[in-house]
PDB file of N, CA and C in Angstrom:
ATOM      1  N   UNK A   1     124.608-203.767  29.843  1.00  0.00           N
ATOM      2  CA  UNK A   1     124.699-204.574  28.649  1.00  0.00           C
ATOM      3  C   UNK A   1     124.596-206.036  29.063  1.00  0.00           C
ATOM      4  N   UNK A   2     123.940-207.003  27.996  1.00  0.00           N
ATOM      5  CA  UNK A   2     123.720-208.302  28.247  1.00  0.00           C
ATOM      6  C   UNK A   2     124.783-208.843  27.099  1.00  0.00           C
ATOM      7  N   UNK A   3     125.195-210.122  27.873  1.00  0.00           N
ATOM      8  CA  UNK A   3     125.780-210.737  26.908  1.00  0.00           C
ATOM      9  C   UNK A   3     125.466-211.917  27.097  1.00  0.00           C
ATOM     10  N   UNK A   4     125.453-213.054  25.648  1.00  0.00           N
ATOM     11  CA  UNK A   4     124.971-214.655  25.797  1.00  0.00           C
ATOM     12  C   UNK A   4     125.695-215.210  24.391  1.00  0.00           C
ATOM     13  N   UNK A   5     126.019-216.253  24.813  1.00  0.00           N
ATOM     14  CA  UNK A   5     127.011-216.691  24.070  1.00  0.00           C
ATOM     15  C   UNK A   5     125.718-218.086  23.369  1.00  0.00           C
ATOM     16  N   UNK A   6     125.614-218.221  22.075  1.00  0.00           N
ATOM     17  CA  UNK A   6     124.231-219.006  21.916  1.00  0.00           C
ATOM     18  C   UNK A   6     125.157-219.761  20.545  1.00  0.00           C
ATOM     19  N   UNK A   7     124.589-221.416  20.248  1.00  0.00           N
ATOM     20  CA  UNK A   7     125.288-221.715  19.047  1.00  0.00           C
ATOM     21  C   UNK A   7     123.935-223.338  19.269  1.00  0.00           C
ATOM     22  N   UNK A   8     123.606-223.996  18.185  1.00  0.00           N
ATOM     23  CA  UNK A   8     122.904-225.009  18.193  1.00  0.00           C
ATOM     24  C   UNK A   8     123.244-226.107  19.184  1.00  0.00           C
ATOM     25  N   UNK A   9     121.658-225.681  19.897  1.00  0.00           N
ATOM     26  CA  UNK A   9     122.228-227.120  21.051  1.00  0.00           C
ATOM     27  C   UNK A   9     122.825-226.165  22.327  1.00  0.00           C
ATOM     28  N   UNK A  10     123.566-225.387  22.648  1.00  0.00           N
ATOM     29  CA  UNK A  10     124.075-224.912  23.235  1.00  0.00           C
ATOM     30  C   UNK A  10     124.259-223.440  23.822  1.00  0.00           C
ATOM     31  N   UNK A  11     124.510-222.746  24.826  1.00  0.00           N
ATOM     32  CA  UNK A  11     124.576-221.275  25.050  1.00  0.00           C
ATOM     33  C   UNK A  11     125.189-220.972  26.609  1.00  0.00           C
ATOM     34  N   UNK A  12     125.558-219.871  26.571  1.00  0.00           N
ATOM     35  CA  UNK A  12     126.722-219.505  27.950  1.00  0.00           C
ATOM     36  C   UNK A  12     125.588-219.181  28.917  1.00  0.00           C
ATOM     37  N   UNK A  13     125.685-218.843  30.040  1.00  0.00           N
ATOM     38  CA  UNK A  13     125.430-217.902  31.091  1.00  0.00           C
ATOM     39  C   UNK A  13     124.793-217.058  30.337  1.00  0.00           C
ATOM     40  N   UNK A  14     123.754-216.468  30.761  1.00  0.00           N
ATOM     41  CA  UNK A  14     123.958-214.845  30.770  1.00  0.00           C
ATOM     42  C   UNK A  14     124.558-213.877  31.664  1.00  0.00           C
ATOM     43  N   UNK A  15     125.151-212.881  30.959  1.00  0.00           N
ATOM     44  CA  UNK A  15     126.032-212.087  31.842  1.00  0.00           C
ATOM     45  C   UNK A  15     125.603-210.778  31.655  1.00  0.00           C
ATOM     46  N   UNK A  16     126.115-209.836  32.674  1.00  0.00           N
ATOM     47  CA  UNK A  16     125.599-208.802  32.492  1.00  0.00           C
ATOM     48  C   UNK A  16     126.855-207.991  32.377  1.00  0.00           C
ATOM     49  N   UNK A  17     127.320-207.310  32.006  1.00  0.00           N
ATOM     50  CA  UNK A  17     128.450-205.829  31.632  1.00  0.00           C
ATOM     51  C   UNK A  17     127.789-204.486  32.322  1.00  0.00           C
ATOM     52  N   UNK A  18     128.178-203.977  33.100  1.00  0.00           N
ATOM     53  CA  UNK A  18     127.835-202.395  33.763  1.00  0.00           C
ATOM     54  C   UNK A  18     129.287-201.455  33.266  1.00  0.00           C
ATOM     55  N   UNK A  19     128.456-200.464  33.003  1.00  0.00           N
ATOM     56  CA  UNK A  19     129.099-199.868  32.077  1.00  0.00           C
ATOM     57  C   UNK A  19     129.883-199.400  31.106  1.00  0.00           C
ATOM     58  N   UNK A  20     130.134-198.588  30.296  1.00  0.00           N
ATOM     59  CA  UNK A  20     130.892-198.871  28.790  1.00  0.00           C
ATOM     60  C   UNK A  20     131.690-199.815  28.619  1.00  0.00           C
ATOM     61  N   UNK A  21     131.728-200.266  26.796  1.00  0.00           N
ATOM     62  CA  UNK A  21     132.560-201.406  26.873  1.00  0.00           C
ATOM     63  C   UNK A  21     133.650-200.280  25.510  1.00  0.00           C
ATOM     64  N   UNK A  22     134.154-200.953  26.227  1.00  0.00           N
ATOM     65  CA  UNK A  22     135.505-200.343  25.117  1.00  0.00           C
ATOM     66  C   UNK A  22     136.517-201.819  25.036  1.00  0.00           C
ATOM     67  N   UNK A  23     137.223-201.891  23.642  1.00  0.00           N
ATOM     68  CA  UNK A  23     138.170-203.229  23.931  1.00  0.00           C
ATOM     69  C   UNK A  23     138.367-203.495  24.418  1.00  0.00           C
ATOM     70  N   UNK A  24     138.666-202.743  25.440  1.00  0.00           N
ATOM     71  CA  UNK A  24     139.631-203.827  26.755  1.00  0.00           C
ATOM     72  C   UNK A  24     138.863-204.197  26.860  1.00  0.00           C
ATOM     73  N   UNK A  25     137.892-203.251  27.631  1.00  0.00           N
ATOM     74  CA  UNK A  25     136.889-204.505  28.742  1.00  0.00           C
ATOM     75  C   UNK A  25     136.187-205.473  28.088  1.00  0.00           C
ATOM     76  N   UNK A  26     136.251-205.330  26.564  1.00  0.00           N
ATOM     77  CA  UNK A  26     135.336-206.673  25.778  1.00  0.00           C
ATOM     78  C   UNK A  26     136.482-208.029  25.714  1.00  0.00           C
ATOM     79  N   UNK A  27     137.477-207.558  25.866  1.00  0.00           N
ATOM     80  CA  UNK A  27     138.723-208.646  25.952  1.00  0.00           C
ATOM     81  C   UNK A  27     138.308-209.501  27.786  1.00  0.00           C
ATOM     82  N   UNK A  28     138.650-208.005  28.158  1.00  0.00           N
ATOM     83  CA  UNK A  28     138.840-208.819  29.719  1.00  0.00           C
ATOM     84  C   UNK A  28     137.498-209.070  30.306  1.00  0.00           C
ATOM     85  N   UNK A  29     136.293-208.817  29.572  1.00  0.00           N
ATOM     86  CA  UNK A  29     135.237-209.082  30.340  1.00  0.00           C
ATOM     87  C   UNK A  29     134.060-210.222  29.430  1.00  0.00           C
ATOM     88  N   UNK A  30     134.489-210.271  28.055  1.00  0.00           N
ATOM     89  CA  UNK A  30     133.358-211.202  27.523  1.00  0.00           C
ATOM     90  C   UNK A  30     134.367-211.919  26.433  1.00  0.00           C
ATOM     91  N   UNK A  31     135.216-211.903  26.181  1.00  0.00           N
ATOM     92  CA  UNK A  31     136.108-212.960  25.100  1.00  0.00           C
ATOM     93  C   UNK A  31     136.367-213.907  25.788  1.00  0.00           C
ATOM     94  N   UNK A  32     137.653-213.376  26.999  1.00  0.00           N
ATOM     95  CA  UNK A  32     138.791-214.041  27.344  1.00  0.00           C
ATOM     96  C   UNK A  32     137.816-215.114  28.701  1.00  0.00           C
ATOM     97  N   UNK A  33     136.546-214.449  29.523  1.00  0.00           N
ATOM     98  CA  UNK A  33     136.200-215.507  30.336  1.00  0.00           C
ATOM     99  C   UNK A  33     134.913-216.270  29.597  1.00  0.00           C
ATOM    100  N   UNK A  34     134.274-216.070  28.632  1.00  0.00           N
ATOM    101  CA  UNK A  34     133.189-215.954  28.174  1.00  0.00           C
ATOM    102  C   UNK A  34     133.256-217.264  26.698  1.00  0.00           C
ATOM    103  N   UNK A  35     133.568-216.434  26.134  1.00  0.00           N
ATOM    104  CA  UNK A  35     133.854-216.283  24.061  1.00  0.00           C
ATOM    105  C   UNK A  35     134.673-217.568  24.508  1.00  0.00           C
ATOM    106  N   UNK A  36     136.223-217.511  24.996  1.00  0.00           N
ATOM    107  CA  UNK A  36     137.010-218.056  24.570  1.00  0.00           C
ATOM    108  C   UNK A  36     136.880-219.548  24.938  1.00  0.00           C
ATOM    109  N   UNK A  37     136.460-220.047  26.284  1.00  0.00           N
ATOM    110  CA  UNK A  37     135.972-221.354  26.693  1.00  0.00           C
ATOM    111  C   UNK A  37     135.028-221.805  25.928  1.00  0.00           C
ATOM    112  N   UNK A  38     133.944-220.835  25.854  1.00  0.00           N
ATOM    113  CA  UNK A  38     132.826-221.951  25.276  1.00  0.00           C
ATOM    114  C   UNK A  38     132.968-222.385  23.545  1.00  0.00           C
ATOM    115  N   UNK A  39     134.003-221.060  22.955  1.00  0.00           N
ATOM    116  CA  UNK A  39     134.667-221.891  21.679  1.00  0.00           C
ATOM    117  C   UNK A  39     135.103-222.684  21.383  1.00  0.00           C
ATOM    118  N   UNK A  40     136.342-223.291  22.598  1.00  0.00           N
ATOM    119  CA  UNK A  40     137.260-224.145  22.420  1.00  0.00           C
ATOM    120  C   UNK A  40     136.605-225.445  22.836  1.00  0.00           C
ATOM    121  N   UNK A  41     135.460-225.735  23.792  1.00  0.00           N
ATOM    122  CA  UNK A  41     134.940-226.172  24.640  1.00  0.00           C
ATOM    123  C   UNK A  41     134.144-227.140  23.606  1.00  0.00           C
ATOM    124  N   UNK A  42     133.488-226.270  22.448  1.00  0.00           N
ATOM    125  CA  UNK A  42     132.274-227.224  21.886  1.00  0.00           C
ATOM    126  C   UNK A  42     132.470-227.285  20.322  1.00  0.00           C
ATOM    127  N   UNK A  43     134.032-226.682  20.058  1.00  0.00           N
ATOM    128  CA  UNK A  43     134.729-226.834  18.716  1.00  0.00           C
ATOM    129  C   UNK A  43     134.045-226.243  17.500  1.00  0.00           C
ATOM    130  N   UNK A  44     133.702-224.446  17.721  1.00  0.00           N
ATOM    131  CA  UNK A  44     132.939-223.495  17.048  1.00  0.00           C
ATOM    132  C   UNK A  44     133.628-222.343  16.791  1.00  0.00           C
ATOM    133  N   UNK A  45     133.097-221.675  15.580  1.00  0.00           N
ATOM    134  CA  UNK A  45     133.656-220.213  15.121  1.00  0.00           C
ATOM    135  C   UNK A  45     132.739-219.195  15.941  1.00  0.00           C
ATOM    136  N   UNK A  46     133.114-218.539  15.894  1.00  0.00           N
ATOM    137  CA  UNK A  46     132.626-217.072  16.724  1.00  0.00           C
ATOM    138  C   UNK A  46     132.357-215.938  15.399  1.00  0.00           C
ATOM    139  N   UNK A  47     131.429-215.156  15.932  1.00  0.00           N
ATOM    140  CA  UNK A  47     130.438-214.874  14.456  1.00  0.00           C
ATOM    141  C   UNK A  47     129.806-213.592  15.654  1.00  0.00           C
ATOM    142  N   UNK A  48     130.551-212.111  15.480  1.00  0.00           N
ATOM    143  CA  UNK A  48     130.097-211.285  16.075  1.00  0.00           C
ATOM    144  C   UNK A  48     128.899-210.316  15.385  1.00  0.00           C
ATOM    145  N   UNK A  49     128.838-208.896  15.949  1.00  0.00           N
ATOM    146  CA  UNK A  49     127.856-208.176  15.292  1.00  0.00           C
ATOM    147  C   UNK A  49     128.570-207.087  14.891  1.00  0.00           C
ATOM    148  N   UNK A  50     129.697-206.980  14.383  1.00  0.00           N
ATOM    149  CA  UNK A  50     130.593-205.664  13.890  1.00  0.00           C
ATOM    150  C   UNK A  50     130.864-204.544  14.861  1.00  0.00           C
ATOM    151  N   UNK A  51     130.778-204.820  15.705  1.00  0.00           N
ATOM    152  CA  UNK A  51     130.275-203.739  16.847  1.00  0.00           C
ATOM    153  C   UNK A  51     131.535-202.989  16.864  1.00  0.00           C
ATOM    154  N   UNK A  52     131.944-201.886  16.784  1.00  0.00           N
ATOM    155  CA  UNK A  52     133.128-201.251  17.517  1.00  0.00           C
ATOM    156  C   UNK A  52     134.251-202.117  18.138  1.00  0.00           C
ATOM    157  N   UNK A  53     133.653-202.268  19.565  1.00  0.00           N
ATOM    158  CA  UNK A  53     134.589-202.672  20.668  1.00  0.00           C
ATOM    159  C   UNK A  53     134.825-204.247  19.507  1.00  0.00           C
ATOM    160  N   UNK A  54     134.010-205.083  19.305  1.00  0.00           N
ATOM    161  CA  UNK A  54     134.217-206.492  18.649  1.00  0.00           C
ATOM    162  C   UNK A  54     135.077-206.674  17.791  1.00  0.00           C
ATOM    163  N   UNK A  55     135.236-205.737  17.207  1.00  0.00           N
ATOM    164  CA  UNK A  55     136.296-205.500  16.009  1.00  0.00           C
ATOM    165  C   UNK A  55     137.636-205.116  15.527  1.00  0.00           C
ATOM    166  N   UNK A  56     137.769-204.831  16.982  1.00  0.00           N
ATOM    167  CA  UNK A  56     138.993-203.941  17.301  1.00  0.00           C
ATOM    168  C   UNK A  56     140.259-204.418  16.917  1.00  0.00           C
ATOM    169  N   UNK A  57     141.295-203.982  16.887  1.00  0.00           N
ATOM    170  CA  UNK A  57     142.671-204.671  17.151  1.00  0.00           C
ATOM    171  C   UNK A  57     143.017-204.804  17.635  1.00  0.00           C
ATOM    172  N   UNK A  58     143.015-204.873  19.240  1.00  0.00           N
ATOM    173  CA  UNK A  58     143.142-205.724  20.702  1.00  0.00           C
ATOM    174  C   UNK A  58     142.077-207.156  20.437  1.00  0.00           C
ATOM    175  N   UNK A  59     141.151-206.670  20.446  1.00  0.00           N
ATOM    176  CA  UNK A  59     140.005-207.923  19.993  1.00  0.00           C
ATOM    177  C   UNK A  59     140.463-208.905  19.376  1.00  0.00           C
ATOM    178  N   UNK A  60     140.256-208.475  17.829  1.00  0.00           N
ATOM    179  CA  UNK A  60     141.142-209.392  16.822  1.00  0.00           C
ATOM    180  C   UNK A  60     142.206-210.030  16.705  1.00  0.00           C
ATOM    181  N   UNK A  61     143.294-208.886  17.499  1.00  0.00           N
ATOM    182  CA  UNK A  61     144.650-209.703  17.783  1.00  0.00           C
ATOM    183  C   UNK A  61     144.443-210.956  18.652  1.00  0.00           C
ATOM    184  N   UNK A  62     144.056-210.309  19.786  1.00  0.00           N
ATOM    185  CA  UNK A  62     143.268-211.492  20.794  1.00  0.00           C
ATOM    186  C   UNK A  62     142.625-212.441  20.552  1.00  0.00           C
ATOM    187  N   UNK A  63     141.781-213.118  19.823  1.00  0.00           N
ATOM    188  CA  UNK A  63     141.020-213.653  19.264  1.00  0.00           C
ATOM    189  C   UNK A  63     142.080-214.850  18.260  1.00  0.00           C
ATOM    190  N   UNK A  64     142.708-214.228  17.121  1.00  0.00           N
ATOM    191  CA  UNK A  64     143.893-214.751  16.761  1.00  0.00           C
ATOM    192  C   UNK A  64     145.089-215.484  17.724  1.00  0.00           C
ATOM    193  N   UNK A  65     145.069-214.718  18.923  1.00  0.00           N
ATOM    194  CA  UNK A  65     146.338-215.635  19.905  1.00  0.00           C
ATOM    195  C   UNK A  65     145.975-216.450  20.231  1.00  0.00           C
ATOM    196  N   UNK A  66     144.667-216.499  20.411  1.00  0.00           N
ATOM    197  CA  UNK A  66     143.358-217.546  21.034  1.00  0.00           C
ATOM    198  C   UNK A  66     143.414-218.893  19.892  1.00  0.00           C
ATOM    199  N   UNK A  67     143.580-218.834  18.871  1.00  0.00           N
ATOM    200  CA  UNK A  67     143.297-219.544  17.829  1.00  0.00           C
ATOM    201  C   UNK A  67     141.620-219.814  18.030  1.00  0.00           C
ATOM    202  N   UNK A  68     140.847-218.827  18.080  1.00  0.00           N
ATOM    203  CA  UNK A  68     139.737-218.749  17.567  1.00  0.00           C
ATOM    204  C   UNK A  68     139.335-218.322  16.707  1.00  0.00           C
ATOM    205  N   UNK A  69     138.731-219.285  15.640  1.00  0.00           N
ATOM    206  CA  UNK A  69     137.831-219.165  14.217  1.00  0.00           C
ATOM    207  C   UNK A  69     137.010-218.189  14.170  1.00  0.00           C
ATOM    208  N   UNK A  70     136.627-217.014  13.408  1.00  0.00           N
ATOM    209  CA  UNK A  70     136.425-216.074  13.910  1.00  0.00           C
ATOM    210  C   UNK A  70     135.394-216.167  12.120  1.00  0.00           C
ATOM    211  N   UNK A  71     134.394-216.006  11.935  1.00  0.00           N
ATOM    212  CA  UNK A  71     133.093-216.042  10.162  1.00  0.00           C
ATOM    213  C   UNK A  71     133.284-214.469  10.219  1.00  0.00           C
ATOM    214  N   UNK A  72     133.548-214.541   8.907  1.00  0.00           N
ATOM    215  CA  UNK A  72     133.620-213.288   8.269  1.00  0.00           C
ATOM    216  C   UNK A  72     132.247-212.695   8.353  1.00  0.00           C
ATOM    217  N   UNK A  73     132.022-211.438   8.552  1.00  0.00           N
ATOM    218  CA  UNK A  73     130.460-210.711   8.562  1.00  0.00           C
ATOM    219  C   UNK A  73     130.748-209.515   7.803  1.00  0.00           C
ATOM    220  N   UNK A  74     129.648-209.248   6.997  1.00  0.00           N
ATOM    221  CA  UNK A  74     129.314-207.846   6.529  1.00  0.00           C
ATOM    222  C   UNK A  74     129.222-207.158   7.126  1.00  0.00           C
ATOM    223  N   UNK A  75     129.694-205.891   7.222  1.00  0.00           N
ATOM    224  CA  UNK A  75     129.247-204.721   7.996  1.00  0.00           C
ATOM    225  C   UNK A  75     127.600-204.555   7.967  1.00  0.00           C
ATOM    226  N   UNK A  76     126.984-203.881   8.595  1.00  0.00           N
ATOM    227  CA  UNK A  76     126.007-203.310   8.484  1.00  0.00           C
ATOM    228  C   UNK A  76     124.614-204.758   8.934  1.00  0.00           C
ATOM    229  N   UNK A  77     124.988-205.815   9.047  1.00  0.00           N
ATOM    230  CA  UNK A  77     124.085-206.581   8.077  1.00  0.00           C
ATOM    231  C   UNK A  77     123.276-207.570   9.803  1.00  0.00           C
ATOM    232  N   UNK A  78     123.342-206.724  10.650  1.00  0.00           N
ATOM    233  CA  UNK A  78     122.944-207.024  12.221  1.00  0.00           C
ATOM    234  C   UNK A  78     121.644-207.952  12.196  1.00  0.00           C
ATOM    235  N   UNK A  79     120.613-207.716  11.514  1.00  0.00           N
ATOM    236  CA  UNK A  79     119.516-208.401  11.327  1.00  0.00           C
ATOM    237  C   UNK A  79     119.652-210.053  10.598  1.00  0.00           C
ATOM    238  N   UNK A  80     120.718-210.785  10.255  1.00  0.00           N
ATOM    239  CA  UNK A  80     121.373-211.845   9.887  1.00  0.00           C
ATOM    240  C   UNK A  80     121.758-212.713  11.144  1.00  0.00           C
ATOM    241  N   UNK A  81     122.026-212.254  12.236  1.00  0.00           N
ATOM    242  CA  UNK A  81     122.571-212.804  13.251  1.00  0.00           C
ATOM    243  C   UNK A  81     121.593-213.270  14.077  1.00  0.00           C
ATOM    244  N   UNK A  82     121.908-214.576  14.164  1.00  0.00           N
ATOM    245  CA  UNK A  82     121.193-215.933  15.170  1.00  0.00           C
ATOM    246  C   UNK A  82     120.882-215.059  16.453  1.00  0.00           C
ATOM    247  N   UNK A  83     121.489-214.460  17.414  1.00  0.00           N
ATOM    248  CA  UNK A  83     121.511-213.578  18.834  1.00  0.00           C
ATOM    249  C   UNK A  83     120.034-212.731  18.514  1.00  0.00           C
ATOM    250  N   UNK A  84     120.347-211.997  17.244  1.00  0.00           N
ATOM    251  CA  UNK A  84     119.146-211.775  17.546  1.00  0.00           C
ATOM    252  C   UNK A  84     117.674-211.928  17.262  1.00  0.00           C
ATOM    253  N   UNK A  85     117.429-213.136  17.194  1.00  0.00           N
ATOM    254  CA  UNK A  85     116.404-213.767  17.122  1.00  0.00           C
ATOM    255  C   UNK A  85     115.954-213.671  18.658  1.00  0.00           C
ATOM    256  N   UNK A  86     116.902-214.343  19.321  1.00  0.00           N
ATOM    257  CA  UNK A  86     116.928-214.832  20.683  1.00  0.00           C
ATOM    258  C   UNK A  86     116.492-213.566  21.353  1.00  0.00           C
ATOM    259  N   UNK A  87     117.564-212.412  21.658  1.00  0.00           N
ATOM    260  CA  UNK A  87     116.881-210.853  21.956  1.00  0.00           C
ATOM    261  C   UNK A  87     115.464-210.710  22.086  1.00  0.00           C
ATOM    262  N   UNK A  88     115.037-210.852  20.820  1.00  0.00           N
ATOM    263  CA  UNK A  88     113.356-210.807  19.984  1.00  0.00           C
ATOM    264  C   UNK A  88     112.691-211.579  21.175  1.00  0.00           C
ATOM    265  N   UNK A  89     112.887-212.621  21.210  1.00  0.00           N
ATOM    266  CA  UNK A  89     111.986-213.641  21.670  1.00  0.00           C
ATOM    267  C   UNK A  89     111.975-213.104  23.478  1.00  0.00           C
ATOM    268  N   UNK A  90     113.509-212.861  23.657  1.00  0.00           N
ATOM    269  CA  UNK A  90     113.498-212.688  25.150  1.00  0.00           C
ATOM    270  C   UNK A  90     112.932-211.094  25.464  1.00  0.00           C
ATOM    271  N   UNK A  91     112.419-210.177  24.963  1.00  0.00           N
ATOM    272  CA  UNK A  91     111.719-208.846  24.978  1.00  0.00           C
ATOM    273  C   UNK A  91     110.247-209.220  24.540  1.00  0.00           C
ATOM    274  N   UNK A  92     109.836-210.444  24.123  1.00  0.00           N
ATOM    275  CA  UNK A  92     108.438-210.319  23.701  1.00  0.00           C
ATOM    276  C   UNK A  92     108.107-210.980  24.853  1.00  0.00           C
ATOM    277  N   UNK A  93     108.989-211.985  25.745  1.00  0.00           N
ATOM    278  CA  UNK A  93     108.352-212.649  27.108  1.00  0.00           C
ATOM    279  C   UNK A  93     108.508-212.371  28.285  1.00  0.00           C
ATOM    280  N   UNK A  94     109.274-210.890  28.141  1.00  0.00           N
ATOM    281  CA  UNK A  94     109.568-209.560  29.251  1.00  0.00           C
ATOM    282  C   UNK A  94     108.142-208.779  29.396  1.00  0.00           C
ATOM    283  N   UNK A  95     107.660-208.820  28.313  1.00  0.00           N
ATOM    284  CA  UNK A  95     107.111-207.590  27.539  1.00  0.00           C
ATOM    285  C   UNK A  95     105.405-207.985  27.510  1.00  0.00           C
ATOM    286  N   UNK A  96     105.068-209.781  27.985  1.00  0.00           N
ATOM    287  CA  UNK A  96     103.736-209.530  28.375  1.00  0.00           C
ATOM    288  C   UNK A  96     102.843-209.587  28.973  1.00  0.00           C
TER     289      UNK A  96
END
């Protein structure tokens, strides 16, 4: 799994995740070193993709202790999200 933290003007590392993510490891492996700096860092809400692990109540609680701003999202509604534009673009310049 890839992860990139992207917002106007700005974006994390890319990182990579090897194998399953379940809450925890989305806590201990892409919030808490990832999510949570570059939020506080450039004074932004965090705006996930509903995902399972993202949503969780370790997550959320977490996220809340964090005092990170967290945009409400529709379920279902994945094709709305800025990330994946970026995805798009980065598979069409893999890809020719």
């Amino acid at each position: 799994m890839i992860c990139v933290g992207i917002s106007y003007g700005q974006r994390t590392q890319l990182h990579f995740i090897y194998g399953n993510l379940n809450a925890q490891r989305c806590c201990d492996k892409i919030l808490r070193p990832i999510v949570v700096p570059f939020i506080h860092r450039h004074h932004l809400m965090f705006q996930n993709d509903n995902a399972r692990p993202h949503v969780s109540r370790i997550c959320t609680q977490f996220l809340e202790a964090e005092n990170v701003p967290v945009v409400p999202w529709t379920a279902y509604s994945p094709g709305m999200l800025p990330i994946e534009h970026v995805w798009d673009a980065l598979d069409r310049r893999i890809h020719q």
